[in-house]
C-alpha atoms as a PDB file:
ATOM      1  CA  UNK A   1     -48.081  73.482  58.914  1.00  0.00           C
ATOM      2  CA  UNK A   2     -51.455  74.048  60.540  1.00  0.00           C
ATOM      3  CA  UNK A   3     -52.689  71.896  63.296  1.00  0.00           C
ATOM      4  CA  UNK A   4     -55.808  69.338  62.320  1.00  0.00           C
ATOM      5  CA  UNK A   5     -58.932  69.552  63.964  1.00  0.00           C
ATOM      6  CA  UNK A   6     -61.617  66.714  65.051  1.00  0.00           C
ATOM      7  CA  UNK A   7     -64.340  69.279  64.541  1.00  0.00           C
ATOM      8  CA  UNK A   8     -66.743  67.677  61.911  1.00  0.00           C
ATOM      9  CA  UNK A   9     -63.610  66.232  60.061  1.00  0.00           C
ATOM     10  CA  UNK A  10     -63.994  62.337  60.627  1.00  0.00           C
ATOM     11  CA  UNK A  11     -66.819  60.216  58.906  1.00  0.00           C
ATOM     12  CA  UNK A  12     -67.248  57.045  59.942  1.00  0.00           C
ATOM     13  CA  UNK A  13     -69.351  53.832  58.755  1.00  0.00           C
ATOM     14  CA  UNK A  14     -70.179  49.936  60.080  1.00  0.00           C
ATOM     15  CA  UNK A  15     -70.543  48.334  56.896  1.00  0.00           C
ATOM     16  CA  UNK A  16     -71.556  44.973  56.508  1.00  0.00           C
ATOM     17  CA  UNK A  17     -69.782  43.498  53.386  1.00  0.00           C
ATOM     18  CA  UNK A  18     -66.196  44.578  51.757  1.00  0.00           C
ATOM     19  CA  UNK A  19     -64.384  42.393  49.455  1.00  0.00           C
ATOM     20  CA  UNK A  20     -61.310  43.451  49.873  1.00  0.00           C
ATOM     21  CA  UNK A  21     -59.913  45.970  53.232  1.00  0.00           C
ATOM     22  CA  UNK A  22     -57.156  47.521  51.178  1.00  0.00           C
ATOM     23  CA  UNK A  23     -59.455  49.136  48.759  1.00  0.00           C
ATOM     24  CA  UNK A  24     -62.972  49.328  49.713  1.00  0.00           C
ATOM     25  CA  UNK A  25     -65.043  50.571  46.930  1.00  0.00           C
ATOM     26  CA  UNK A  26     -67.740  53.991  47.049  1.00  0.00           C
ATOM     27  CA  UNK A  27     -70.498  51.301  46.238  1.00  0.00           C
ATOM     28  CA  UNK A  28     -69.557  49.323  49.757  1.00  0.00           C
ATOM     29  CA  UNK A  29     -68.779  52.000  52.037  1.00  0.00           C
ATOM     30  CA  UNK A  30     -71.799  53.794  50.912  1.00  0.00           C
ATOM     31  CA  UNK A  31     -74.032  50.602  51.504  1.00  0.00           C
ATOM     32  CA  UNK A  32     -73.100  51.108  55.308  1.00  0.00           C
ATOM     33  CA  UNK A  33     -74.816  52.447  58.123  1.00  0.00           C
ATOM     34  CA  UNK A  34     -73.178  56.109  58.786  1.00  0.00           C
ATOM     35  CA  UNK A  35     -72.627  56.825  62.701  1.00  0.00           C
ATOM     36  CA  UNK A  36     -71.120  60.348  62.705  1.00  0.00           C
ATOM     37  CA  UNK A  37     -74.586  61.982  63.232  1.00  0.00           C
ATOM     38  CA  UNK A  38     -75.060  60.433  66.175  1.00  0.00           C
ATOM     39  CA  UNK A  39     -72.029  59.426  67.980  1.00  0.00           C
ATOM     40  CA  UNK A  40     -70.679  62.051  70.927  1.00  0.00           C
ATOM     41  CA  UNK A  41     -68.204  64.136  70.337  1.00  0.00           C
ATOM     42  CA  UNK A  42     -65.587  61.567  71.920  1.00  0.00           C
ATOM     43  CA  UNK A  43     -67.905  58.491  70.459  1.00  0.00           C
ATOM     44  CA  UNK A  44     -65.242  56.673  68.827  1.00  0.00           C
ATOM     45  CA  UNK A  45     -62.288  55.134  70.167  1.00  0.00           C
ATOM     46  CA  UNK A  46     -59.230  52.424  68.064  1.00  0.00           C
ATOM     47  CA  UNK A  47     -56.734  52.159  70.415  1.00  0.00           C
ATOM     48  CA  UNK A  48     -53.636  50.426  69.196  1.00  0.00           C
ATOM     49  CA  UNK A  49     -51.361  48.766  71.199  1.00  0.00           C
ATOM     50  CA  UNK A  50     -47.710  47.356  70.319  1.00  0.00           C
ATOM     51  CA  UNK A  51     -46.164  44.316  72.384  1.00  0.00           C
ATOM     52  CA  UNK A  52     -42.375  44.426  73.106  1.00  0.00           C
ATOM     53  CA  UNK A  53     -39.638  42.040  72.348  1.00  0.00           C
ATOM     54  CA  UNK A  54     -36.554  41.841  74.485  1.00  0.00           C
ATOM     55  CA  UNK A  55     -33.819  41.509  72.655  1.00  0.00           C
ATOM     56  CA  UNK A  56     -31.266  42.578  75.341  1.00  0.00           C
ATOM     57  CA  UNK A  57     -28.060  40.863  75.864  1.00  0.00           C
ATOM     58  CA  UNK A  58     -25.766  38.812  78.813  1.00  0.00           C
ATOM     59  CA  UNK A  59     -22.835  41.329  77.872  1.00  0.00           C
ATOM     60  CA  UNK A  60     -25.010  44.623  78.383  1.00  0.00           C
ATOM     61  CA  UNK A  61     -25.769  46.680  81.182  1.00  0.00           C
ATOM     62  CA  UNK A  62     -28.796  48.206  78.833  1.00  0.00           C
ATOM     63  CA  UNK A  63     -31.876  46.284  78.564  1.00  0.00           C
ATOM     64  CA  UNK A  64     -33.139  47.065  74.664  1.00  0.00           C
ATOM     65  CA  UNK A  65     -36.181  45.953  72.877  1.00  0.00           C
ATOM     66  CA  UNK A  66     -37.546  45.898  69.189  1.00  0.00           C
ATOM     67  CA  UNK A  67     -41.271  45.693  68.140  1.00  0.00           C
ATOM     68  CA  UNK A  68     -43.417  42.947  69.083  1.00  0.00           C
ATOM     69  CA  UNK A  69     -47.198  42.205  67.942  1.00  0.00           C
ATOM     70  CA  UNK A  70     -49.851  44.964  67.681  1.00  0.00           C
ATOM     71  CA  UNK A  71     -53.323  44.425  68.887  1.00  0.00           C
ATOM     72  CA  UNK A  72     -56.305  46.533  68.460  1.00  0.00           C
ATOM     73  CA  UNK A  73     -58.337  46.747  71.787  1.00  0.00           C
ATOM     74  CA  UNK A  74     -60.905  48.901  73.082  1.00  0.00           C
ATOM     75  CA  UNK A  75     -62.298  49.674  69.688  1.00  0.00           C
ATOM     76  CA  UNK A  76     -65.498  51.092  70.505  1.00  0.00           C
ATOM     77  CA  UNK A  77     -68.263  53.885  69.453  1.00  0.00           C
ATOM     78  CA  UNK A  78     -70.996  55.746  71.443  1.00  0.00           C
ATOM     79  CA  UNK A  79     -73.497  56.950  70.267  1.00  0.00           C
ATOM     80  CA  UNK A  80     -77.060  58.483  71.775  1.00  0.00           C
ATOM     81  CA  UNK A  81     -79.491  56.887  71.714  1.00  0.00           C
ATOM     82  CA  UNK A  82     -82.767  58.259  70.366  1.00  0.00           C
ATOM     83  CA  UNK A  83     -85.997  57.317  67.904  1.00  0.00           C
ATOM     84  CA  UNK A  84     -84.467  59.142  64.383  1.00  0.00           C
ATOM     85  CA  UNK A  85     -84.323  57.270  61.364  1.00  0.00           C
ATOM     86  CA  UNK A  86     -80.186  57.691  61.773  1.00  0.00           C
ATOM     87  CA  UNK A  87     -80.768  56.501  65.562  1.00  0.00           C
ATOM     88  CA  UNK A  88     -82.839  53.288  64.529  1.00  0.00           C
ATOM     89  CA  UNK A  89     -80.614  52.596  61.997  1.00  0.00           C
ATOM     90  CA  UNK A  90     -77.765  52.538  64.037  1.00  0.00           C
ATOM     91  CA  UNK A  91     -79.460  50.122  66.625  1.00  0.00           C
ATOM     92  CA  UNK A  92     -80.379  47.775  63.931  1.00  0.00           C
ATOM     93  CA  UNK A  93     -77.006  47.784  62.697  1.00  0.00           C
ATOM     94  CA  UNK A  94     -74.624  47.719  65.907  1.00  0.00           C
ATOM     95  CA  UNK A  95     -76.513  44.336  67.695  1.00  0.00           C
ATOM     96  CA  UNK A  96     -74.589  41.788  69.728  1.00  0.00           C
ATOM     97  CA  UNK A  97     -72.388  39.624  67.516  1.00  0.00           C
ATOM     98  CA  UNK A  98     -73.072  41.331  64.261  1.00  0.00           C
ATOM     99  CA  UNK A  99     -70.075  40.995  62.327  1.00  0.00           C
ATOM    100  CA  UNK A 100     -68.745  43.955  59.573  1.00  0.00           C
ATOM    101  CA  UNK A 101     -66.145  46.933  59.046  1.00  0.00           C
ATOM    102  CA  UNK A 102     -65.771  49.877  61.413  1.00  0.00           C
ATOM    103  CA  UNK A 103     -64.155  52.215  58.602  1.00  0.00           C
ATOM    104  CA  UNK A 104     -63.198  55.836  59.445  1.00  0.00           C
ATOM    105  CA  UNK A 105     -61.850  58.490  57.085  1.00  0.00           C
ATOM    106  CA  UNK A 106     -60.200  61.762  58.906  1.00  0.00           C
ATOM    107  CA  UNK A 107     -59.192  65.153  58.227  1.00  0.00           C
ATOM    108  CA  UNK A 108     -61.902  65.558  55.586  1.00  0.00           C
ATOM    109  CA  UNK A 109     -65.330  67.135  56.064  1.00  0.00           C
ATOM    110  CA  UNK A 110     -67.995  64.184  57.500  1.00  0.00           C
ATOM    111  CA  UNK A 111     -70.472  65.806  54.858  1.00  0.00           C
ATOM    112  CA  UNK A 112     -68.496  64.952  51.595  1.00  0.00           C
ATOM    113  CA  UNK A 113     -69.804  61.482  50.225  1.00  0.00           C
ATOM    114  CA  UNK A 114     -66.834  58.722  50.156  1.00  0.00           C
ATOM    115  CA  UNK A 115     -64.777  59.288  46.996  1.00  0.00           C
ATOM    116  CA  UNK A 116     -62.347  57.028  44.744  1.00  0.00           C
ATOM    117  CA  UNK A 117     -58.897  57.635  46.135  1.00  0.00           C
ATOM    118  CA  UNK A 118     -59.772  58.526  49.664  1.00  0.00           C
ATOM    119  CA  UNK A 119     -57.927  57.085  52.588  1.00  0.00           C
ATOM    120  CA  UNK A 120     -59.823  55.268  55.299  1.00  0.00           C
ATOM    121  CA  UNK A 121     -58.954  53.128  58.345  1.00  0.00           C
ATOM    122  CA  UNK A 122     -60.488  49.636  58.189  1.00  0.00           C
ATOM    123  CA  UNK A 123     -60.901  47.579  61.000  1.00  0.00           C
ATOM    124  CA  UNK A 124     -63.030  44.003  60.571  1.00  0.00           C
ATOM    125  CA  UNK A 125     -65.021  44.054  63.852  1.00  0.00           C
ATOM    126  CA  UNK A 126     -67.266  42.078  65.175  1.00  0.00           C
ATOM    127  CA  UNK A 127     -70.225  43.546  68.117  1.00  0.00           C
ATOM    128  CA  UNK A 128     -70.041  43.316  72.085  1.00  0.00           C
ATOM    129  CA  UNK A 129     -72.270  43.387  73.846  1.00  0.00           C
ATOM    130  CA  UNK A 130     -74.017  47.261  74.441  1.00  0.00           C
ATOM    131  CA  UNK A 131     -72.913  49.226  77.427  1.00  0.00           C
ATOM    132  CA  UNK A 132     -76.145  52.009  77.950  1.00  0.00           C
ATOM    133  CA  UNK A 133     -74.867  55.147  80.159  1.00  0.00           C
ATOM    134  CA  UNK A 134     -76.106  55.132  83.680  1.00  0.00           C
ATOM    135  CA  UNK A 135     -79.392  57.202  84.247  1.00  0.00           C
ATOM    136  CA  UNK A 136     -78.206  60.802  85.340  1.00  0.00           C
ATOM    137  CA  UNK A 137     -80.391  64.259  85.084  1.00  0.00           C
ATOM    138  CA  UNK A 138     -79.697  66.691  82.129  1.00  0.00           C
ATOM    139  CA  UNK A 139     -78.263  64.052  80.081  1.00  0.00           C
ATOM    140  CA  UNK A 140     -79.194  61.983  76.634  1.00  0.00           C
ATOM    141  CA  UNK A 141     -79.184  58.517  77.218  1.00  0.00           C
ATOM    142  CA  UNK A 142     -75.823  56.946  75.416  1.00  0.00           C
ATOM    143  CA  UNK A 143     -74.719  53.531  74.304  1.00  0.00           C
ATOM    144  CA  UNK A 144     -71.099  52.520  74.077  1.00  0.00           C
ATOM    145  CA  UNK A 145     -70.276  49.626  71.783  1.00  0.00           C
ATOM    146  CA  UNK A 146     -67.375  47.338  71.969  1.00  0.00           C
ATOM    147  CA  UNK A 147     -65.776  45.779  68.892  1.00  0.00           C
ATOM    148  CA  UNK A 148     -63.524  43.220  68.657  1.00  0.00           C
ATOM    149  CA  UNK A 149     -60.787  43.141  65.978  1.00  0.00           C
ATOM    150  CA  UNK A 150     -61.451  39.529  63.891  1.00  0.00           C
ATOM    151  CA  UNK A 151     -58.090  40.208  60.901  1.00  0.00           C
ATOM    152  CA  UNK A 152     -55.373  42.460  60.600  1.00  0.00           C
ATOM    153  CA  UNK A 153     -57.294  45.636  59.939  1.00  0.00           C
ATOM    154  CA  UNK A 154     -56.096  48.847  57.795  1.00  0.00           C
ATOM    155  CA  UNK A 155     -54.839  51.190  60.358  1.00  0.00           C
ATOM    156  CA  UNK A 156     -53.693  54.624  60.545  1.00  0.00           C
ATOM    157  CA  UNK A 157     -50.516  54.247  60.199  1.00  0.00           C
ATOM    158  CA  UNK A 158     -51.316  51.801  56.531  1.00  0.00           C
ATOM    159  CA  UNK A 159     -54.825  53.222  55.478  1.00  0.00           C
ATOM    160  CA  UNK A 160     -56.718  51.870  52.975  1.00  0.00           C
ATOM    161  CA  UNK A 161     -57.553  53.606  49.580  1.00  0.00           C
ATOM    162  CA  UNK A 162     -61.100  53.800  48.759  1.00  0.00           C
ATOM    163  CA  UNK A 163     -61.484  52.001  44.911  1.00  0.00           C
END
């Protein structure tokens, strides 16, 4: 089986309204604001992270655990900054406390339009506060987003299907 690549094969949206996070519809992901154009090549970041639950006992020498809760931090984008209609967009979109979807779809070209049946992470976010890049010569100025995780969100590992 051939490996999968990043290159040009994730698109990825902050939409503002979805009725329902297990099946988004074309008409609602479409509606969003795309960031894929202008987020660096390591702009986006979900970071999962699952708790542990000891569930060792007196008579055992081995200390064993089972799954705990997950949690979703560090959920964030980057993206350059810049005076393009996409760029503008994106700032209008990604302001503090805005509340919406970060959805991603992988492992498909970013230039096909959203389709009925594809799969696509979900994650109900809601806007930090922007992080701009320090000043530094020979580089494009760069804003890093944080997003915090409001309801259990469609992960990888349980995707959504697009409706």
């Amino acid at each position: 089986m051939p490996d999968l690549s990043f290159e040009g094969m994730l698109k990825v949206s902050f939409v503002p309204t979805i009725t329902s996070i297990a099946a988004p519809t074309v008409a609602q992901l479409t509606a969003g604001t795309p960031l894929e154009q202008d987020l660096l090549p390591d702009g986006l970041s979900t970071p999962s992270d699952t708790a542990s639950i000891d569930n060792s006992r007196m008579n055992s020498t081995f200390t064993t655990n089972i799954v705990g809760r997950r949690s979703f931090t560090g959920i964030t984008v980057k993206y350059i900054r810049g005076t393009s209609t996409t760029q503008t967009a994106i700032a209008a979109a990604l302001i503090y406390g805005a509340n919406g979807f970060l959805v991603v779809r992988r492992d498909k070209l970013s230039t096909v339009a959203w389709t009925v049946a594809d799969k696509v992470e979900v994650y109900p976010v809601q806007v930090g506060e922007l992080n701009p890049d320090s000043p530094a010569p020979n580089t494009l100025q760069a804003v890093e987003v944080p997003m915090m995780v409001t309801l259990e969100p469609r992960s990888l590992s349980n995707p959504a299907t697009v409706a």
